[in-house]
PDB file of N, CA and C in Angstrom:
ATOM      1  N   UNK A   1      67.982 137.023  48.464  1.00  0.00           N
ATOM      2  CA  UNK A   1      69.395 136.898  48.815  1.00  0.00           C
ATOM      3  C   UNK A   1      69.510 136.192  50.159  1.00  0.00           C
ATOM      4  N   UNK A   2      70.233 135.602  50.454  1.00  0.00           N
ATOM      5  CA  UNK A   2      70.533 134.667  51.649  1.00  0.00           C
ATOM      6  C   UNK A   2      72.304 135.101  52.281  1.00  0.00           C
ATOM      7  N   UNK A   3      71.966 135.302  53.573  1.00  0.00           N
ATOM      8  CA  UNK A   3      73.466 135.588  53.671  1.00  0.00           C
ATOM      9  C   UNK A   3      73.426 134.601  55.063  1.00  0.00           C
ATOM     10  N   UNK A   4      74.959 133.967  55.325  1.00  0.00           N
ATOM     11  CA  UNK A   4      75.526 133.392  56.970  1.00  0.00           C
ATOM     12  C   UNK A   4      75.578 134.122  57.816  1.00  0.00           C
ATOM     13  N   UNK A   5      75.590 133.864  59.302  1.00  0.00           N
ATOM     14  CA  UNK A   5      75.910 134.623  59.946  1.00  0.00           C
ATOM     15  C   UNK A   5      76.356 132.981  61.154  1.00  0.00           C
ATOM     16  N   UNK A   6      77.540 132.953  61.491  1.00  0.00           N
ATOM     17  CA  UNK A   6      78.178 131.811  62.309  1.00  0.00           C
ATOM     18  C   UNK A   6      78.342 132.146  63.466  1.00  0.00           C
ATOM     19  N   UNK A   7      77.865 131.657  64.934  1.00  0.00           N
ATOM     20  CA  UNK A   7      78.590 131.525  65.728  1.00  0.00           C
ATOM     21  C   UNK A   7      79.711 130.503  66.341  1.00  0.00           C
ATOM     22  N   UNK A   8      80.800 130.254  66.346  1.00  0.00           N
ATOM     23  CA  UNK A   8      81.270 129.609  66.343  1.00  0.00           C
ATOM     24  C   UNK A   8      82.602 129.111  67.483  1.00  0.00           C
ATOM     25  N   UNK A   9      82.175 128.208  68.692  1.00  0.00           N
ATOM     26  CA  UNK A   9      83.500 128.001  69.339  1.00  0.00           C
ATOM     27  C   UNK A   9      82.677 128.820  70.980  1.00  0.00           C
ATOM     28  N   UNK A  10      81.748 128.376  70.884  1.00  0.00           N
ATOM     29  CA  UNK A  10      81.013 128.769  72.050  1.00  0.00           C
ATOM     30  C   UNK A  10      81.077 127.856  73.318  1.00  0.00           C
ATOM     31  N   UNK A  11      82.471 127.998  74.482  1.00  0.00           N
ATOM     32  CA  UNK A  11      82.877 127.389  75.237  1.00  0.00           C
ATOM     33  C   UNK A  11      81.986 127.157  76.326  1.00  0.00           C
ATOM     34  N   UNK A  12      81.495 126.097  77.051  1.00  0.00           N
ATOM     35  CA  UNK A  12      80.550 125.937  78.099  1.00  0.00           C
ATOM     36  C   UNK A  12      81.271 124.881  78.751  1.00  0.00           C
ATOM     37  N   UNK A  13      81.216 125.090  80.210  1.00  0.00           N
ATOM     38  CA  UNK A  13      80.826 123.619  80.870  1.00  0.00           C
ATOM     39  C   UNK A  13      79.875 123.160  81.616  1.00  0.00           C
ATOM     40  N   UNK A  14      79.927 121.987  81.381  1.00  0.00           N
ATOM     41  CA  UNK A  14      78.252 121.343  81.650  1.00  0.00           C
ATOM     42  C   UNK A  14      78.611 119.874  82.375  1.00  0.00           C
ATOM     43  N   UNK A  15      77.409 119.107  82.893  1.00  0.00           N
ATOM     44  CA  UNK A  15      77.608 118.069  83.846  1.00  0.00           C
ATOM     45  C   UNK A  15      76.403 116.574  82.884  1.00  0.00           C
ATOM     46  N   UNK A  16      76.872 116.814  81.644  1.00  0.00           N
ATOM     47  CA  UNK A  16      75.789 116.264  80.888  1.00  0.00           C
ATOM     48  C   UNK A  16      76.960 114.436  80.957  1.00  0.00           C
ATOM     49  N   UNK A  17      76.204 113.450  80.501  1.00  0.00           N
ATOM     50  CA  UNK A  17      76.662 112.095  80.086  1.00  0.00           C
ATOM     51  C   UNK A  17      75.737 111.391  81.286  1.00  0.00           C
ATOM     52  N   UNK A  18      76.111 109.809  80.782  1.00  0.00           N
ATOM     53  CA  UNK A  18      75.595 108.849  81.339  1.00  0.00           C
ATOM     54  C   UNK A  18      76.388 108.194  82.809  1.00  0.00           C
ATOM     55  N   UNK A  19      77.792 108.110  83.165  1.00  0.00           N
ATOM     56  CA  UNK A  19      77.881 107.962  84.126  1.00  0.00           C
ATOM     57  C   UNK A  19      77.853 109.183  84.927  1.00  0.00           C
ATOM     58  N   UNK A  20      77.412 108.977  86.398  1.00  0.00           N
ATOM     59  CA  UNK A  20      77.727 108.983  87.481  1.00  0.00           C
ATOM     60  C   UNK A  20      78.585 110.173  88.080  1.00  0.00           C
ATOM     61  N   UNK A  21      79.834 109.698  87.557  1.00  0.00           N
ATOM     62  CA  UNK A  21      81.114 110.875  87.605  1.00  0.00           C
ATOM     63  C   UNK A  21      80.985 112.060  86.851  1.00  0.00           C
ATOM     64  N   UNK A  22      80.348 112.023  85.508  1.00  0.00           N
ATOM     65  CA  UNK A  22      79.871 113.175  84.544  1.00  0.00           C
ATOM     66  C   UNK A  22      79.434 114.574  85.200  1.00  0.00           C
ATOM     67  N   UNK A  23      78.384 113.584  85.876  1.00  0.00           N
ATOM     68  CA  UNK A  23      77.106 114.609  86.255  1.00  0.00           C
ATOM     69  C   UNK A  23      78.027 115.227  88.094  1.00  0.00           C
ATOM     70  N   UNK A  24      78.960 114.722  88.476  1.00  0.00           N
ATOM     71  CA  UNK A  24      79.497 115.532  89.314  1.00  0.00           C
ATOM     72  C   UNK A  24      80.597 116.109  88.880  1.00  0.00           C
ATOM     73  N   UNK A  25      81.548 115.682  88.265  1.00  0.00           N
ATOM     74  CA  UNK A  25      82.405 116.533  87.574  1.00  0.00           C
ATOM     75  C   UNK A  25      82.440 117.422  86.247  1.00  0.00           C
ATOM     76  N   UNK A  26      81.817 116.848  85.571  1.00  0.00           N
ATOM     77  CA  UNK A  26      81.230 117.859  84.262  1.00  0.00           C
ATOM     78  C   UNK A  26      82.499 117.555  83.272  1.00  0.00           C
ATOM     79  N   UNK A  27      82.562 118.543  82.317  1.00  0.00           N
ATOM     80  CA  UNK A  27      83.105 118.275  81.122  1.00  0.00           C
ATOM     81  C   UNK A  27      82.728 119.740  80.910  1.00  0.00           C
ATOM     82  N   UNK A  28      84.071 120.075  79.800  1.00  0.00           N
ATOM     83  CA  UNK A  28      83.862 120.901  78.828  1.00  0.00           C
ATOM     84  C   UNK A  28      83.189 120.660  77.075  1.00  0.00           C
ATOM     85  N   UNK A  29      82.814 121.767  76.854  1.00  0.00           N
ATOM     86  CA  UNK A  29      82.063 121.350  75.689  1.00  0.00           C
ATOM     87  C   UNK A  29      82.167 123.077  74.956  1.00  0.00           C
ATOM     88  N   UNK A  30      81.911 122.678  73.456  1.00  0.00           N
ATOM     89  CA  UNK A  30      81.840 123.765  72.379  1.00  0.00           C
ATOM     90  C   UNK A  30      80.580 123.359  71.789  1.00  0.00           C
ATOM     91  N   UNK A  31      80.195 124.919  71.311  1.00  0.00           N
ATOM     92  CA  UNK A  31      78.699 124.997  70.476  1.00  0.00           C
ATOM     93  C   UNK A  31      78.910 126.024  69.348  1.00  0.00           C
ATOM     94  N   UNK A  32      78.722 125.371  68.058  1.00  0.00           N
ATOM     95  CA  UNK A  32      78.762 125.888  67.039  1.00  0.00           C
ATOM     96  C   UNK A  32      77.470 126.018  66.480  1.00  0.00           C
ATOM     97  N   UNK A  33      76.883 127.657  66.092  1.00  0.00           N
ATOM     98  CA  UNK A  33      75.648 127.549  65.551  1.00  0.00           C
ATOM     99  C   UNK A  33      75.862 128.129  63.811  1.00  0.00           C
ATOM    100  N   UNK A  34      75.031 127.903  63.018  1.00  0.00           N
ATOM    101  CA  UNK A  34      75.437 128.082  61.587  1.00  0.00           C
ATOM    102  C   UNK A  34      73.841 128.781  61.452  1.00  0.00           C
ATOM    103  N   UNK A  35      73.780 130.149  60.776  1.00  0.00           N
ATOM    104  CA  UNK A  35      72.637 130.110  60.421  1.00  0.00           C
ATOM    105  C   UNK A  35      72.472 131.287  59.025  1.00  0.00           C
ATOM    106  N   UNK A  36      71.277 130.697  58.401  1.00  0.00           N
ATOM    107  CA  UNK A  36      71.157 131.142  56.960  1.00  0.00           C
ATOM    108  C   UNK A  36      70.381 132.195  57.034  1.00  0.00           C
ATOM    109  N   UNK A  37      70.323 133.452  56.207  1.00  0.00           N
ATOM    110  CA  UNK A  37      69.104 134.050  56.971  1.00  0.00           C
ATOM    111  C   UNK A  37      69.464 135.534  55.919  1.00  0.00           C
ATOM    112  N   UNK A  38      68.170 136.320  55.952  1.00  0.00           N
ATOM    113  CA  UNK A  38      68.355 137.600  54.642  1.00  0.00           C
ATOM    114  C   UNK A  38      68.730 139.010  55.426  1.00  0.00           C
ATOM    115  N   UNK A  39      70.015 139.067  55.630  1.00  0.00           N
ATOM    116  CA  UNK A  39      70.784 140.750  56.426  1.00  0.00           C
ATOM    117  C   UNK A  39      70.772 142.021  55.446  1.00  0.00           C
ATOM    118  N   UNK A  40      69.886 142.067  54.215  1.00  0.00           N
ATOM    119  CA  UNK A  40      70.246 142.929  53.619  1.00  0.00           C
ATOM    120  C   UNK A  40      69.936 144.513  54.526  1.00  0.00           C
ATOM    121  N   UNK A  41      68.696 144.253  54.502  1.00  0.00           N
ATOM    122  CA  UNK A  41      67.801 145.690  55.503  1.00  0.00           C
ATOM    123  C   UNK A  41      68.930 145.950  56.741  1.00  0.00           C
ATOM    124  N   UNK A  42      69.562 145.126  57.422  1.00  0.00           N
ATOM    125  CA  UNK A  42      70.312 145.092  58.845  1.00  0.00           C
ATOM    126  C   UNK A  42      71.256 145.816  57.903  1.00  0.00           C
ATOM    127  N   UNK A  43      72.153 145.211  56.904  1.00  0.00           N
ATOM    128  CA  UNK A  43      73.525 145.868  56.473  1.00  0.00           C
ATOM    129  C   UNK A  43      73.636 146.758  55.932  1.00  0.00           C
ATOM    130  N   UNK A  44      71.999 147.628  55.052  1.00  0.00           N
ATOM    131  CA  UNK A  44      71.707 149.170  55.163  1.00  0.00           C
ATOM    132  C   UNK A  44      71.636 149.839  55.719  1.00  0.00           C
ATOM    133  N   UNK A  45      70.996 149.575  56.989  1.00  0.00           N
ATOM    134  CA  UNK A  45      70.415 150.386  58.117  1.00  0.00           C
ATOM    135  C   UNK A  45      71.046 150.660  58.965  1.00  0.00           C
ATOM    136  N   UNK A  46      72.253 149.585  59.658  1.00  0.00           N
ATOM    137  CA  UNK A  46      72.856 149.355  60.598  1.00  0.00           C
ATOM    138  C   UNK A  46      71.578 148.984  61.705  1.00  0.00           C
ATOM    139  N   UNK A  47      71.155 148.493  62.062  1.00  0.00           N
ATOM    140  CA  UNK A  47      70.083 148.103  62.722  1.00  0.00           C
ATOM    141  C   UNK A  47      69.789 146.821  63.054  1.00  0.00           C
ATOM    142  N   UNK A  48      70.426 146.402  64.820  1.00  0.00           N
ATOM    143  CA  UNK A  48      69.941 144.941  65.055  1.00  0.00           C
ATOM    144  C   UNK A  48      69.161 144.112  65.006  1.00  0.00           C
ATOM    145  N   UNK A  49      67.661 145.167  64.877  1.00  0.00           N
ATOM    146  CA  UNK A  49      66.744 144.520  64.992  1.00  0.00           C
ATOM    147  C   UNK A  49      66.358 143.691  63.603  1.00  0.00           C
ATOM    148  N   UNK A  50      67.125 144.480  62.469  1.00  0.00           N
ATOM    149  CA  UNK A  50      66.901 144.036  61.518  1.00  0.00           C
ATOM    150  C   UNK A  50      67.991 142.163  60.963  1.00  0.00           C
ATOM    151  N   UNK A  51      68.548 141.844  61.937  1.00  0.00           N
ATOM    152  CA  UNK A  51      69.145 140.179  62.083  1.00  0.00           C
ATOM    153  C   UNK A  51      69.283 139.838  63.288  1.00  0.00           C
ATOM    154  N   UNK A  52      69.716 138.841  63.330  1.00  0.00           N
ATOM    155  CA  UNK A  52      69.758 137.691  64.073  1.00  0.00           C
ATOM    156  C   UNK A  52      70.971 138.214  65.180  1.00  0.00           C
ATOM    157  N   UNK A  53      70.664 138.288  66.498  1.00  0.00           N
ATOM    158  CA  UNK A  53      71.496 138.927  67.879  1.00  0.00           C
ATOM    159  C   UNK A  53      72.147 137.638  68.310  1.00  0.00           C
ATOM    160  N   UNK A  54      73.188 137.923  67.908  1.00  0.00           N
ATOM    161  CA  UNK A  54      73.885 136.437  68.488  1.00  0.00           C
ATOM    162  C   UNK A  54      74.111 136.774  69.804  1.00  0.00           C
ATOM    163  N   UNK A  55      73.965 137.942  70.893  1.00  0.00           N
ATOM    164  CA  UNK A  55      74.190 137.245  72.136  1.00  0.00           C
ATOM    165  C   UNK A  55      72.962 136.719  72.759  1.00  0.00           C
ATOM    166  N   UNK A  56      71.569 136.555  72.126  1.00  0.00           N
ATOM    167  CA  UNK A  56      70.483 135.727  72.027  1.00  0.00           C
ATOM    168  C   UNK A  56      70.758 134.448  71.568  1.00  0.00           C
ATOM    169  N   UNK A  57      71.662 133.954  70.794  1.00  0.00           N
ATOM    170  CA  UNK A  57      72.144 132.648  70.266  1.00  0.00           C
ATOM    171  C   UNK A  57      73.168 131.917  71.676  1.00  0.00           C
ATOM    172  N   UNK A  58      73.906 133.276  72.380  1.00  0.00           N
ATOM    173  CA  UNK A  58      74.692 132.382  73.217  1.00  0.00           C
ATOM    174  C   UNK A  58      74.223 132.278  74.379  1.00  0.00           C
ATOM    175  N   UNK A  59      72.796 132.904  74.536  1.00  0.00           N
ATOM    176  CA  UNK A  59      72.411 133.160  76.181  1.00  0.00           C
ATOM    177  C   UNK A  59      71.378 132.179  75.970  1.00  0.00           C
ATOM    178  N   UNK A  60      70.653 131.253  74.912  1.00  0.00           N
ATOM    179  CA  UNK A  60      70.159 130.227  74.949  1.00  0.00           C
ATOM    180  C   UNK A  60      70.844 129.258  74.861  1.00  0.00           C
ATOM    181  N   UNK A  61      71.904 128.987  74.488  1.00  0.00           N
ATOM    182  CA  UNK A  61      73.111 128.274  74.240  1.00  0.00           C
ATOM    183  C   UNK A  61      73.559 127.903  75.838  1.00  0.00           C
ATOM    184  N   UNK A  62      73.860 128.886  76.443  1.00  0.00           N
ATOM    185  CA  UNK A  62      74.494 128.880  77.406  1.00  0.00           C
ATOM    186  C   UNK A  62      73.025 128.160  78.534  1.00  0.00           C
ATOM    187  N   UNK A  63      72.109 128.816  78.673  1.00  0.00           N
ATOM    188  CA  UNK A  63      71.290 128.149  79.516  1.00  0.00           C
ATOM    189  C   UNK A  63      70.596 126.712  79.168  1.00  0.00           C
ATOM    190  N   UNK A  64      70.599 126.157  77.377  1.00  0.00           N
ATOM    191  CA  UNK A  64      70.134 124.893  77.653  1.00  0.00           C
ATOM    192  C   UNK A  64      71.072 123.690  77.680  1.00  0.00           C
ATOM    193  N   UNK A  65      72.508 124.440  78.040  1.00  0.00           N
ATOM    194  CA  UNK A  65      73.799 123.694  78.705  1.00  0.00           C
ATOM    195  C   UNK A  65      73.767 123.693  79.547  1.00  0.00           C
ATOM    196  N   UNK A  66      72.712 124.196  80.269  1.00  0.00           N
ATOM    197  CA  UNK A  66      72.829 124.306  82.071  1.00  0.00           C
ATOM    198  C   UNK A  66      71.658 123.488  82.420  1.00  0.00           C
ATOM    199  N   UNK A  67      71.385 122.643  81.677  1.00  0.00           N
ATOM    200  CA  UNK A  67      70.003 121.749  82.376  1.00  0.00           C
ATOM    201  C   UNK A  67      70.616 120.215  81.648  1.00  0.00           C
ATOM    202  N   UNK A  68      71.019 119.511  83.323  1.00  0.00           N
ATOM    203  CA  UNK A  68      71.536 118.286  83.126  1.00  0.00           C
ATOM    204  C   UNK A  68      70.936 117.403  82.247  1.00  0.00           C
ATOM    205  N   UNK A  69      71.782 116.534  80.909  1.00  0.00           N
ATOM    206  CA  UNK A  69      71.004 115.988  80.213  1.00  0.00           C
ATOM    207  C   UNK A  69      72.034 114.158  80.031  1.00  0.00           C
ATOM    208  N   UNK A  70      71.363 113.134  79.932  1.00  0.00           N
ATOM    209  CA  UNK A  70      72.287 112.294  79.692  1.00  0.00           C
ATOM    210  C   UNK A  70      73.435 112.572  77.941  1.00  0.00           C
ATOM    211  N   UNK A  71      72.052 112.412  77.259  1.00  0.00           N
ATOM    212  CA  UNK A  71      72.515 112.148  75.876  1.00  0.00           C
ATOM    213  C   UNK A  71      72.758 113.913  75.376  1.00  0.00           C
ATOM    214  N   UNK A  72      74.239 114.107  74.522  1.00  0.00           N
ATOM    215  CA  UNK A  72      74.184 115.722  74.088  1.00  0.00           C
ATOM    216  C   UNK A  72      73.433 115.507  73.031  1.00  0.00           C
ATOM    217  N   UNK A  73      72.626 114.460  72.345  1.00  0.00           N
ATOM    218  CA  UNK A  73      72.019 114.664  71.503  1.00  0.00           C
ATOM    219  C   UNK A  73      70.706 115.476  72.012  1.00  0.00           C
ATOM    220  N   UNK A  74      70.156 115.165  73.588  1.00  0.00           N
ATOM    221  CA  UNK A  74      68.998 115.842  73.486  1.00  0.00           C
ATOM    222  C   UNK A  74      69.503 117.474  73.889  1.00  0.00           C
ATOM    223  N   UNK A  75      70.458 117.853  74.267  1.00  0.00           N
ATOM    224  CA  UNK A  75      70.704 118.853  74.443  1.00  0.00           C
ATOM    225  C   UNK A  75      70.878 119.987  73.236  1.00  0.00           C
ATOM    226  N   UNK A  76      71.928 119.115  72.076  1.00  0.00           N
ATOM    227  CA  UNK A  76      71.402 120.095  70.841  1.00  0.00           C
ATOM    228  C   UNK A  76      70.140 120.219  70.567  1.00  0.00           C
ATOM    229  N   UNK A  77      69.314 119.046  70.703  1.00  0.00           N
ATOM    230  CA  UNK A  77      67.934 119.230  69.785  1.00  0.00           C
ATOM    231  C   UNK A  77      67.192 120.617  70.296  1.00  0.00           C
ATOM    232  N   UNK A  78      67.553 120.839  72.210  1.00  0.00           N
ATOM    233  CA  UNK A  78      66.990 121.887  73.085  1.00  0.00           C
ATOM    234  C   UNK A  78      66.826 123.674  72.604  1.00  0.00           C
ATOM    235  N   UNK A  79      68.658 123.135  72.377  1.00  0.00           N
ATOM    236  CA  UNK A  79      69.516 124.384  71.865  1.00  0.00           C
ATOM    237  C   UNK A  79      68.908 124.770  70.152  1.00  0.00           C
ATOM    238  N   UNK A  80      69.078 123.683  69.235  1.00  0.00           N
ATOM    239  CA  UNK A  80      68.165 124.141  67.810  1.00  0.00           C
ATOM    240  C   UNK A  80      66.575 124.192  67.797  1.00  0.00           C
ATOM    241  N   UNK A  81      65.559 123.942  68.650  1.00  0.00           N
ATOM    242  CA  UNK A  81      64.383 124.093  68.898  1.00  0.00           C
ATOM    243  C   UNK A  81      64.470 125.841  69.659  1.00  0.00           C
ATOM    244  N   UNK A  82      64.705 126.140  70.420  1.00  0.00           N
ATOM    245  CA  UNK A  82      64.782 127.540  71.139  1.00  0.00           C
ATOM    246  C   UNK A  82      65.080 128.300  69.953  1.00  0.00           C
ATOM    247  N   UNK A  83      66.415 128.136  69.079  1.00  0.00           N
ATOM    248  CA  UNK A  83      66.551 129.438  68.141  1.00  0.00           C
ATOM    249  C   UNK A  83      65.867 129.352  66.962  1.00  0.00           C
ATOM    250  N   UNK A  84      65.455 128.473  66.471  1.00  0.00           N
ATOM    251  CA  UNK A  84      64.672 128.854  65.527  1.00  0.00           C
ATOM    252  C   UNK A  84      63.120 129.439  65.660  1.00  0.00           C
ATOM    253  N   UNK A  85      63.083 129.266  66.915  1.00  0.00           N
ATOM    254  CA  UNK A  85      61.680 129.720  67.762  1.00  0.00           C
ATOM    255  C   UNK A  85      61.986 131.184  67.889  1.00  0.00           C
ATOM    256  N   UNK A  86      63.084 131.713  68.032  1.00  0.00           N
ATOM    257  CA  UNK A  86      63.877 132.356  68.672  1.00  0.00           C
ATOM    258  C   UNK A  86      63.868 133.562  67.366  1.00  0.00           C
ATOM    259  N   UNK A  87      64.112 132.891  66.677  1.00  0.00           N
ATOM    260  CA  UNK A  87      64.565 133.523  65.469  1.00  0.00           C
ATOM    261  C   UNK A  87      63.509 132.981  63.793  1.00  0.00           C
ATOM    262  N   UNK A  88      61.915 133.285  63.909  1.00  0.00           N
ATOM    263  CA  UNK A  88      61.500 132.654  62.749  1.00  0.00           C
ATOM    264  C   UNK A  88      61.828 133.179  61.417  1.00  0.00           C
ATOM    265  N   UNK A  89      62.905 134.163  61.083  1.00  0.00           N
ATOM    266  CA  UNK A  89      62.993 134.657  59.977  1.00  0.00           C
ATOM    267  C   UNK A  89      64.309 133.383  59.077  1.00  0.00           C
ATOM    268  N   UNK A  90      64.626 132.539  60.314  1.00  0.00           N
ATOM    269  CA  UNK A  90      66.007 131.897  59.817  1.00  0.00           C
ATOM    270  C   UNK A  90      65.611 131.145  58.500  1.00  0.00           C
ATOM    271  N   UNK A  91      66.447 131.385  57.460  1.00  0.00           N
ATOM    272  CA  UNK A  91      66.331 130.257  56.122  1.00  0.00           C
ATOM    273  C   UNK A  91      66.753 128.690  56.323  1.00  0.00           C
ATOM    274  N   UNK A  92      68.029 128.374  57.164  1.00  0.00           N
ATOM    275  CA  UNK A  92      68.427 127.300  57.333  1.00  0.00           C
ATOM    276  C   UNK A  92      68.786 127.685  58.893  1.00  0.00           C
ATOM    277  N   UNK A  93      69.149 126.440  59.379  1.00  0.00           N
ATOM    278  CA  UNK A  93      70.026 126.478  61.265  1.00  0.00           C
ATOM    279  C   UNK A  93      70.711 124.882  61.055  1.00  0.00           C
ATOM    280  N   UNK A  94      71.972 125.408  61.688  1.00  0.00           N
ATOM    281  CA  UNK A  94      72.783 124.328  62.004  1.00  0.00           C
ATOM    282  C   UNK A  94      73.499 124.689  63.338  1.00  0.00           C
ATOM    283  N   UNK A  95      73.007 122.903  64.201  1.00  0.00           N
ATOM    284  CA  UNK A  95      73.935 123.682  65.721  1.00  0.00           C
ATOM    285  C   UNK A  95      74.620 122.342  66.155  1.00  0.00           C
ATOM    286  N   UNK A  96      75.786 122.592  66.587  1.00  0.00           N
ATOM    287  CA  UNK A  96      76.365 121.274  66.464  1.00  0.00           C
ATOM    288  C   UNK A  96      77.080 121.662  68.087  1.00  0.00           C
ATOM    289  N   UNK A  97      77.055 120.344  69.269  1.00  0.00           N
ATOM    290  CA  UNK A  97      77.754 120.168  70.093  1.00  0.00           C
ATOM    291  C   UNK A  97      78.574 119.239  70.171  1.00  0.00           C
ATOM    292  N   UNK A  98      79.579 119.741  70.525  1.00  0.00           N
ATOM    293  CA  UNK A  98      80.930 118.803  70.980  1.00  0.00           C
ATOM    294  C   UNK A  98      81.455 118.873  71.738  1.00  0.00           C
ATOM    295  N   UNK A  99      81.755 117.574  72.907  1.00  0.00           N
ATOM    296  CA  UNK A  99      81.646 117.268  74.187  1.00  0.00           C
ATOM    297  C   UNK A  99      83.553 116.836  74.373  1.00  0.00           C
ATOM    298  N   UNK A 100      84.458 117.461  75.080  1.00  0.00           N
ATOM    299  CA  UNK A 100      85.855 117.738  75.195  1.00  0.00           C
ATOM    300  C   UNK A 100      86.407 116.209  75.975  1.00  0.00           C
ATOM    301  N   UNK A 101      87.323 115.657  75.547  1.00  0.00           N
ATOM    302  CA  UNK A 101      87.960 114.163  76.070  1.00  0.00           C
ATOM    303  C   UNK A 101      86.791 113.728  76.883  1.00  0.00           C
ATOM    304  N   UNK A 102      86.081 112.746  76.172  1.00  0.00           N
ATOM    305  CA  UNK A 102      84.587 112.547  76.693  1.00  0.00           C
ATOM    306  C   UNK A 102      85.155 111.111  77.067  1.00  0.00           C
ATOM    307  N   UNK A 103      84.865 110.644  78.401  1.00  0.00           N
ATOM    308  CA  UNK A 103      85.121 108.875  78.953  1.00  0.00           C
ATOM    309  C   UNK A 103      85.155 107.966  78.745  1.00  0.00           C
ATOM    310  N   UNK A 104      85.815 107.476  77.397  1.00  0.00           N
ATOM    311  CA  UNK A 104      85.615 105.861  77.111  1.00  0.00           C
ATOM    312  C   UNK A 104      87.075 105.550  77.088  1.00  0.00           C
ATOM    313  N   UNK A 105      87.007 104.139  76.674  1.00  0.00           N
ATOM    314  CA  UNK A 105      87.930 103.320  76.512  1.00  0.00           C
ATOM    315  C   UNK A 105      89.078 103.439  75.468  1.00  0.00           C
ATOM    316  N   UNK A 106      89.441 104.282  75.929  1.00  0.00           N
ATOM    317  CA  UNK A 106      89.999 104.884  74.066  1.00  0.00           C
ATOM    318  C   UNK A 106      90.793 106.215  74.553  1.00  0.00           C
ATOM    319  N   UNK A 107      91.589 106.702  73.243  1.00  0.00           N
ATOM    320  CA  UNK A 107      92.170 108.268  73.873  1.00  0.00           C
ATOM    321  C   UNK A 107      91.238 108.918  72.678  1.00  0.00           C
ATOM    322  N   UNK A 108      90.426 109.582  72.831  1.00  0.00           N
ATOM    323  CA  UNK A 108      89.197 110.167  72.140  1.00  0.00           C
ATOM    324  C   UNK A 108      89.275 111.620  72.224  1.00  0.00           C
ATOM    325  N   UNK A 109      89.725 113.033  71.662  1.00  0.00           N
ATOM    326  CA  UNK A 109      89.503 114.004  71.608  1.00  0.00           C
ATOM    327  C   UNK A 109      88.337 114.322  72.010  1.00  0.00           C
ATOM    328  N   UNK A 110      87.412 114.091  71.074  1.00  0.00           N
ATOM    329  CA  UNK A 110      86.137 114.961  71.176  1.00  0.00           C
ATOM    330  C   UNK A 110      85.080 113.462  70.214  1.00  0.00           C
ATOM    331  N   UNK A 111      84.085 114.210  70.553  1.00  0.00           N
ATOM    332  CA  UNK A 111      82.764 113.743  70.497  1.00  0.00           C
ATOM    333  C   UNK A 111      81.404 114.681  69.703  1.00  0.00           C
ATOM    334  N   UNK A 112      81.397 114.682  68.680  1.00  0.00           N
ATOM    335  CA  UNK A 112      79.795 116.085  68.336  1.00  0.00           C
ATOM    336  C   UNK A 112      78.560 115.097  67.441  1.00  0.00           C
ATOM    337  N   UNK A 113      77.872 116.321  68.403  1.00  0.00           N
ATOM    338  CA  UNK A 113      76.638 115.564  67.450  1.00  0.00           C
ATOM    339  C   UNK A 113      76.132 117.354  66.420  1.00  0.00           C
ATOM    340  N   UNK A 114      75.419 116.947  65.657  1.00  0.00           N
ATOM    341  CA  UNK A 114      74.754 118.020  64.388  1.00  0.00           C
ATOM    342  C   UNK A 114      73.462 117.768  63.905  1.00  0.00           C
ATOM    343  N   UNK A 115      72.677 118.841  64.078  1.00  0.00           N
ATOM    344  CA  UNK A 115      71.428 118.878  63.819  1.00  0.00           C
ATOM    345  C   UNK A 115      70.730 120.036  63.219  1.00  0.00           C
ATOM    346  N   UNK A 116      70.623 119.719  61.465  1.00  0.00           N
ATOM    347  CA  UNK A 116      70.655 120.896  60.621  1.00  0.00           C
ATOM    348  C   UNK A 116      69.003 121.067  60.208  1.00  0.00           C
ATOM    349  N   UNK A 117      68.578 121.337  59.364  1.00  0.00           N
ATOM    350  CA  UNK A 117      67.608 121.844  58.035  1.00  0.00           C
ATOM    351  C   UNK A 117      67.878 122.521  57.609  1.00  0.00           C
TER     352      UNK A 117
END
């Protein structure tokens, strides 16, 4: 059996991009993690140990947003390398960042990158 368990809308700010101004003013950003994974034993037992602790999902979340990066692509890759390390029982992981009115030439909401198996 395979069940979800989502975190989703995980607010950070961070000093990540390529200019200049980025890395002193920062930006807001969201982190969505998706993950696949078997809760049956946890949803008998009541027992954390038996799934996945999402405030372990947001306290790696939160710290590999705190190490200046140009591209958020390498920053998800940081963030989905840690939890599945983190977590080897996971069936699938999906973690997707998206970077808030990000600086170009344009009126641009948002910006995400996604990086599944």
């Amino acid at each position: 059996m395979t069940h979800q368990i989502n975190i989703e809308g995980i607010k950070l700010y961070a000093y990540h991009g390529c200019l200049e101004e980025e890395a002193r003013i920062g930006a807001h950003y969201i982190v969505d993690v998706y993950m696949t994974t078997n809760f049956t034993e946890a949803a008998i037992t009541d027992d954390l140990q038996k799934t996945l602790d999402y405030c372990t999902v947001y306290e790696i979340s939160k710290a590999e947003m705190a190490i200046r990066s140009k591209l958020i692509e390498q920053v998800c890759d940081r963030i989905f390398k840690r939890i599945k390390t983190a977590f080897p029982t996971l069936k699938t992981l999906e973690v997707k960042v998206t970077k808030l009115l990000p600086p170009m030439n344009g009126d641009v909401e948002r910006v995400s990158v996604v990086i599944k198996d």
